[in-house]
C-alpha atoms as a PDB file:
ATOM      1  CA  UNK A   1       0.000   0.000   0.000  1.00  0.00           C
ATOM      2  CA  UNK A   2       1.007   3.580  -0.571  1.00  0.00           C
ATOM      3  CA  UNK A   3      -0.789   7.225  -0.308  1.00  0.00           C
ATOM      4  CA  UNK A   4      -1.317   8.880  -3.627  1.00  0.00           C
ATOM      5  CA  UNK A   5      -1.746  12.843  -2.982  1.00  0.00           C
ATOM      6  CA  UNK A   6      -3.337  14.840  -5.717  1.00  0.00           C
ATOM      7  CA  UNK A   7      -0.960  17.770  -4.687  1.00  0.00           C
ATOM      8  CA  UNK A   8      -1.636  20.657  -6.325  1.00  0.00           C
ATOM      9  CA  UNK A   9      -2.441  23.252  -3.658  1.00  0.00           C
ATOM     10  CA  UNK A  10      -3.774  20.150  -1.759  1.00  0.00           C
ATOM     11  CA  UNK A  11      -3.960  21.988   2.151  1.00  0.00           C
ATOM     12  CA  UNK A  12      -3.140  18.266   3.982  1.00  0.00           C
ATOM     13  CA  UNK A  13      -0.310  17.161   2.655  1.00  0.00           C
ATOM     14  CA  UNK A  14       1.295  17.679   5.777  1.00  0.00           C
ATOM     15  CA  UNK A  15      -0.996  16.080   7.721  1.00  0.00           C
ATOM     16  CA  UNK A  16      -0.938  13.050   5.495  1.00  0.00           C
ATOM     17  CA  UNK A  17       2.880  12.810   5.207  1.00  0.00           C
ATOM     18  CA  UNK A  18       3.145  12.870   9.119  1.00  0.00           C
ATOM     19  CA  UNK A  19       0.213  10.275   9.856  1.00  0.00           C
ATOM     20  CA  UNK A  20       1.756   8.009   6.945  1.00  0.00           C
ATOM     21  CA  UNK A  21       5.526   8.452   8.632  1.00  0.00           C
ATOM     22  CA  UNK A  22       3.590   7.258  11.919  1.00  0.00           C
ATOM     23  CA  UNK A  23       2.334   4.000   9.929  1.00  0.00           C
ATOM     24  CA  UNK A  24       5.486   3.497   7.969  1.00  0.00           C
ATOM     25  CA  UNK A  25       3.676   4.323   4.700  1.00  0.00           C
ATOM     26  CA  UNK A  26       5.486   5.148   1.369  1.00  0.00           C
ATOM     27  CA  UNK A  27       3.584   8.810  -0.238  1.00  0.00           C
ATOM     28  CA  UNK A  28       3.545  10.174  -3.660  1.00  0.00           C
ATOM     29  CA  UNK A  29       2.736  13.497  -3.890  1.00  0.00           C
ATOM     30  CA  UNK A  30       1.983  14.542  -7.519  1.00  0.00           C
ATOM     31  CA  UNK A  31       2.164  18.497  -9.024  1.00  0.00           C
ATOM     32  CA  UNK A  32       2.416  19.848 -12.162  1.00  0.00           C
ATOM     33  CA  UNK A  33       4.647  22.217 -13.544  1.00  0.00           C
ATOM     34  CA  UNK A  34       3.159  25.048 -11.825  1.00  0.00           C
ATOM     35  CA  UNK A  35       3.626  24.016  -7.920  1.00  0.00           C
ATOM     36  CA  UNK A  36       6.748  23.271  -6.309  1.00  0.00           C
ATOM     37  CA  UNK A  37       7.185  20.793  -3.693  1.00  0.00           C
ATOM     38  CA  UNK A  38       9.440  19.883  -1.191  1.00  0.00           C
ATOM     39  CA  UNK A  39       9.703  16.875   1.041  1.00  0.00           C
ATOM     40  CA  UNK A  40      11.777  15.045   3.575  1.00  0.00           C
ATOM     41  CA  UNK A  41       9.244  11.895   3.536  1.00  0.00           C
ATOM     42  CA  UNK A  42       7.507  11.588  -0.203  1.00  0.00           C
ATOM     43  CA  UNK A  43       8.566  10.949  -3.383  1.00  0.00           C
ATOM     44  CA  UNK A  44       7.614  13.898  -5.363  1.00  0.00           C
ATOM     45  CA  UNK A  45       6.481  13.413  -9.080  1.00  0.00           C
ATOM     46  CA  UNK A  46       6.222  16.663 -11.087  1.00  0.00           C
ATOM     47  CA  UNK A  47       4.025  15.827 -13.907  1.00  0.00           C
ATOM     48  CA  UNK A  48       4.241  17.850 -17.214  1.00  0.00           C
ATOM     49  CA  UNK A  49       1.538  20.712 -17.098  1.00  0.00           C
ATOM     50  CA  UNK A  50      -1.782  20.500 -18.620  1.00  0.00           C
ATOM     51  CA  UNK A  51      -5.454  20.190 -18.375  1.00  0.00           C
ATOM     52  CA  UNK A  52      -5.960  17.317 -15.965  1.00  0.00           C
ATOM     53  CA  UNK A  53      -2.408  15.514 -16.437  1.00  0.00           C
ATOM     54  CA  UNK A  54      -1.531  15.067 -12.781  1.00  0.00           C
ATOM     55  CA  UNK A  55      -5.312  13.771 -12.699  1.00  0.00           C
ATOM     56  CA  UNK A  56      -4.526  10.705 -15.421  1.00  0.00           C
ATOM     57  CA  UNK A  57      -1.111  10.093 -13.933  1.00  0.00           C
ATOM     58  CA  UNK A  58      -2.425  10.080 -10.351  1.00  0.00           C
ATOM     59  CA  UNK A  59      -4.772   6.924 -11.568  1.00  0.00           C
ATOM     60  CA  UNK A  60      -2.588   5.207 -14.011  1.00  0.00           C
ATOM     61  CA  UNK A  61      -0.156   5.250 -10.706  1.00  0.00           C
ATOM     62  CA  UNK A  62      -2.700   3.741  -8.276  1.00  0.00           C
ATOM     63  CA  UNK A  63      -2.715   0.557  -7.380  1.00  0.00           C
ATOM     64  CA  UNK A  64      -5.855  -2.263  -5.902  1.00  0.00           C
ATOM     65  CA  UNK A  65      -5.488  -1.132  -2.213  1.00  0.00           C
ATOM     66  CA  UNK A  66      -3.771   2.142  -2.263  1.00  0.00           C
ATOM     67  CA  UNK A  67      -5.560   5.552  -0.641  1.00  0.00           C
ATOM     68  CA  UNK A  68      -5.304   8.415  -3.096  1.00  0.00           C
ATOM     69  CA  UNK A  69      -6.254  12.109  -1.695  1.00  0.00           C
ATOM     70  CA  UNK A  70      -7.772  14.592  -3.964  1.00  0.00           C
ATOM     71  CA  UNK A  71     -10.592  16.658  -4.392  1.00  0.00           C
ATOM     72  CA  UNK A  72     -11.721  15.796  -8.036  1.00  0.00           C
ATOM     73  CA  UNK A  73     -14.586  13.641  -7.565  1.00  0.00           C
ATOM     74  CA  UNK A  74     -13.870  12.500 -11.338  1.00  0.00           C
ATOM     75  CA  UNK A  75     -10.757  11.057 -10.051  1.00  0.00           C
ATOM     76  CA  UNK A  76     -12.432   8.919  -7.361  1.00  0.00           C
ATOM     77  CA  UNK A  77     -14.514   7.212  -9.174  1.00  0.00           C
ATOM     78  CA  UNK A  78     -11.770   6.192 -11.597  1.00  0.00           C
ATOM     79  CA  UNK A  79      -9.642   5.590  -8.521  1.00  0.00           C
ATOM     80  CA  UNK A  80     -12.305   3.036  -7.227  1.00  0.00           C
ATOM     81  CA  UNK A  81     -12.501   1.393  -9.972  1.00  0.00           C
ATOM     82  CA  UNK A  82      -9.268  -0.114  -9.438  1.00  0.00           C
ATOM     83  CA  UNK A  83      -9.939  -1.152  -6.490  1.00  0.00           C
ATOM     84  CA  UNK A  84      -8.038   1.669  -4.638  1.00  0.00           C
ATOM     85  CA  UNK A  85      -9.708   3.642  -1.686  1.00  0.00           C
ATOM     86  CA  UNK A  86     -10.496   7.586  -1.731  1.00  0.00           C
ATOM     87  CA  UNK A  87     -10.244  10.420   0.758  1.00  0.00           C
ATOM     88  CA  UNK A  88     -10.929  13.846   0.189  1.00  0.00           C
ATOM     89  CA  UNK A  89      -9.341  16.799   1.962  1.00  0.00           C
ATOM     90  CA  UNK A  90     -12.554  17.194   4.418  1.00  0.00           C
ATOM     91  CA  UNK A  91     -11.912  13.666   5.509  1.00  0.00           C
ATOM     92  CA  UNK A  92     -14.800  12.019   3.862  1.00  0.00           C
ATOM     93  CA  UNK A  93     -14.485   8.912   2.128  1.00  0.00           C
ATOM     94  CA  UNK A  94     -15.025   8.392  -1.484  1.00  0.00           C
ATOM     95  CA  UNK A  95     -16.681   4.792  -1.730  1.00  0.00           C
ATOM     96  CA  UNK A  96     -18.700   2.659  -4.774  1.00  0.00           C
ATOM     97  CA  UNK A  97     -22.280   3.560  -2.497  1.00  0.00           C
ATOM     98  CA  UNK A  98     -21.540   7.183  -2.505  1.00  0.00           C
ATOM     99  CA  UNK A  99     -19.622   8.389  -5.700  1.00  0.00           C
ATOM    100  CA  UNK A 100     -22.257   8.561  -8.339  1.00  0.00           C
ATOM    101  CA  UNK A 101     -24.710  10.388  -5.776  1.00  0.00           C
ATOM    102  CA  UNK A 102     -21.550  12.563  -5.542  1.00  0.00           C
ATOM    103  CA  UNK A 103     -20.611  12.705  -8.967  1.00  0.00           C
ATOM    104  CA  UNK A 104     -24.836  13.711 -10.261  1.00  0.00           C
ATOM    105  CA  UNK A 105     -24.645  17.156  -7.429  1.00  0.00           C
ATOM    106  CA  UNK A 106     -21.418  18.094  -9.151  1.00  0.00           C
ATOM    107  CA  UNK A 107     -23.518  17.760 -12.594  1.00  0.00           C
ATOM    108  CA  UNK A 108     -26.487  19.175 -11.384  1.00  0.00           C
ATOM    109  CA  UNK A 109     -24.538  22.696  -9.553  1.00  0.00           C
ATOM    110  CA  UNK A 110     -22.204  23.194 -12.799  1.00  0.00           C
ATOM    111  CA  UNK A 111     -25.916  22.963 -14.950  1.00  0.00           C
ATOM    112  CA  UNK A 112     -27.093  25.182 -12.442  1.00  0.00           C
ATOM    113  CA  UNK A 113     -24.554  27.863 -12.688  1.00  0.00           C
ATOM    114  CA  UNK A 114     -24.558  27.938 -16.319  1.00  0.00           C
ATOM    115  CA  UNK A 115     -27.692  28.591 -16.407  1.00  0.00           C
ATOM    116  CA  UNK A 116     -27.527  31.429 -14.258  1.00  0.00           C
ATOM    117  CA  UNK A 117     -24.490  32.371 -16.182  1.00  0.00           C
ATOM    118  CA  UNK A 118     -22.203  32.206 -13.169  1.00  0.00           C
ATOM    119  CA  UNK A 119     -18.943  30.426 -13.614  1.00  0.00           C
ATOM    120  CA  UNK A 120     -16.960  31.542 -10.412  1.00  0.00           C
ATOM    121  CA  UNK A 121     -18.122  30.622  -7.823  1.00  0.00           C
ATOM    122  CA  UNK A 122     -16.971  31.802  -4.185  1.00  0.00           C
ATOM    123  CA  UNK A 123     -14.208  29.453  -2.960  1.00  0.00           C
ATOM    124  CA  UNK A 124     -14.335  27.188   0.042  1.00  0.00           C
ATOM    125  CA  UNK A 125     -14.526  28.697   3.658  1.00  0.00           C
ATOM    126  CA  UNK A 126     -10.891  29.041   4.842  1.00  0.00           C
ATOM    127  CA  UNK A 127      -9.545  25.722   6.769  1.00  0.00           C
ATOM    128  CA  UNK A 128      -9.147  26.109  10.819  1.00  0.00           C
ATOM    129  CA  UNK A 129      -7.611  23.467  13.164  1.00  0.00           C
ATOM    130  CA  UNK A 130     -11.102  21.218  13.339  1.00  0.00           C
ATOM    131  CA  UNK A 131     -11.047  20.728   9.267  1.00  0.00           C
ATOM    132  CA  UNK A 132      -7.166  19.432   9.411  1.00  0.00           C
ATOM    133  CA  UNK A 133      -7.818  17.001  12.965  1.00  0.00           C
ATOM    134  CA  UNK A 134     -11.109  15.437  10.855  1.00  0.00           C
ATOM    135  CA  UNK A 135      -9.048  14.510   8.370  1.00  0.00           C
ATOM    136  CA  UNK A 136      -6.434  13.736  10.111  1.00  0.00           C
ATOM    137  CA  UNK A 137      -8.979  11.370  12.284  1.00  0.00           C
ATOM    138  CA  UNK A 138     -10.763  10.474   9.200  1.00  0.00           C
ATOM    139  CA  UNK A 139      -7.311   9.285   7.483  1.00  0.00           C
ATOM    140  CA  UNK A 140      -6.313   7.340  10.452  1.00  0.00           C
ATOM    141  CA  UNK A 141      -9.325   5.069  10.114  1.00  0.00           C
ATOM    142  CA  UNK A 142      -8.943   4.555   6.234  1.00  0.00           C
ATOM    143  CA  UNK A 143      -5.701   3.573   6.840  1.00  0.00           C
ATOM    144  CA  UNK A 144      -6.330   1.080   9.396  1.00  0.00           C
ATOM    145  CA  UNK A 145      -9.502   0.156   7.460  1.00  0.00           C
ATOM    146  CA  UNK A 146      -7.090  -1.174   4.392  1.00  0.00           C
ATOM    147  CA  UNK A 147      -4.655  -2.571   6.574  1.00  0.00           C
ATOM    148  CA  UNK A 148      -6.919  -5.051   8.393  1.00  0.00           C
ATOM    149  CA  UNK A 149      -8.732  -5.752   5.096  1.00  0.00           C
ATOM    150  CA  UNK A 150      -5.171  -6.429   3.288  1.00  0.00           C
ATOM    151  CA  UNK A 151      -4.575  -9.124   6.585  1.00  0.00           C
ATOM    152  CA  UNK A 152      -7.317 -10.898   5.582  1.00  0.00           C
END
């Protein structure tokens, strides 16, 4: 098993790179062109830029029974489907019972906005300490989830 990070201004990579230290978990952080990275802990793979290129090179590099964080729910579901397990940045769990319900709101809010002929929309409330210990939390128990599933 290893932990897949969709980097790219990803705001728990250091949360994940210190829980995976504490489980003895190799991490991947993937950027593009446009970020740079620096890590004692992960390999860092800076993929060439373009429209969605980390996001294809982030699946073809998963793996049945890896955890891959990212925010792109278009990436779970391909994630999933080989068999690895998803976590987004709020801590919650991308799983086969939940992505499609997921995947239909993102449909439905960009149809939504275009018809209102709104493309921005305002960003995400700023993170505080409870957002980074949920995930943190929530991480903890994927990880432990996969492990005792990959004893049995």
């Amino acid at each position: 098993m290893k932990i897949l990070v969709d980097a790219d201004a990803c705001p728990v990579v250091r949360i994940v790179e210190q829980t995976a230290e504490r489980y003895k978990i190799p991490v991947v952080l993937l950027c593009d062109t446009n970020h740079v990275l620096q890590s004692s802990y992960s390999k860092i793979q800076v993929i060439g830029a373009g429209a969605d290129a980390v996001d294809f090179a982030l699946v073809n590099r998963c793996s049945k029974g890896d955890i891959v964080v990212t925010q792109d729910y278009g990436v779970a579901a391909m994630i999933l489907g080989k068999g690895a397990h998803g976590i987004h940045q709020s801590g919650k769990w991308y799983t086969n019972e939940n992505i499609d319900q997921m995947l239909m709101e993102r449909h439905l809010a960009k149809k939504a906005r275009m018809g209102k002929g709104k493309h921005h929309l305002k960003g995400p409330a700023k993170r505080v300490e409870e957002d980074d210990e949920r995930f943190q939390e929530s991480l903890c128990k994927l990880i432990e989830v996969v492990l005792h599933s990959s004893q049995n």
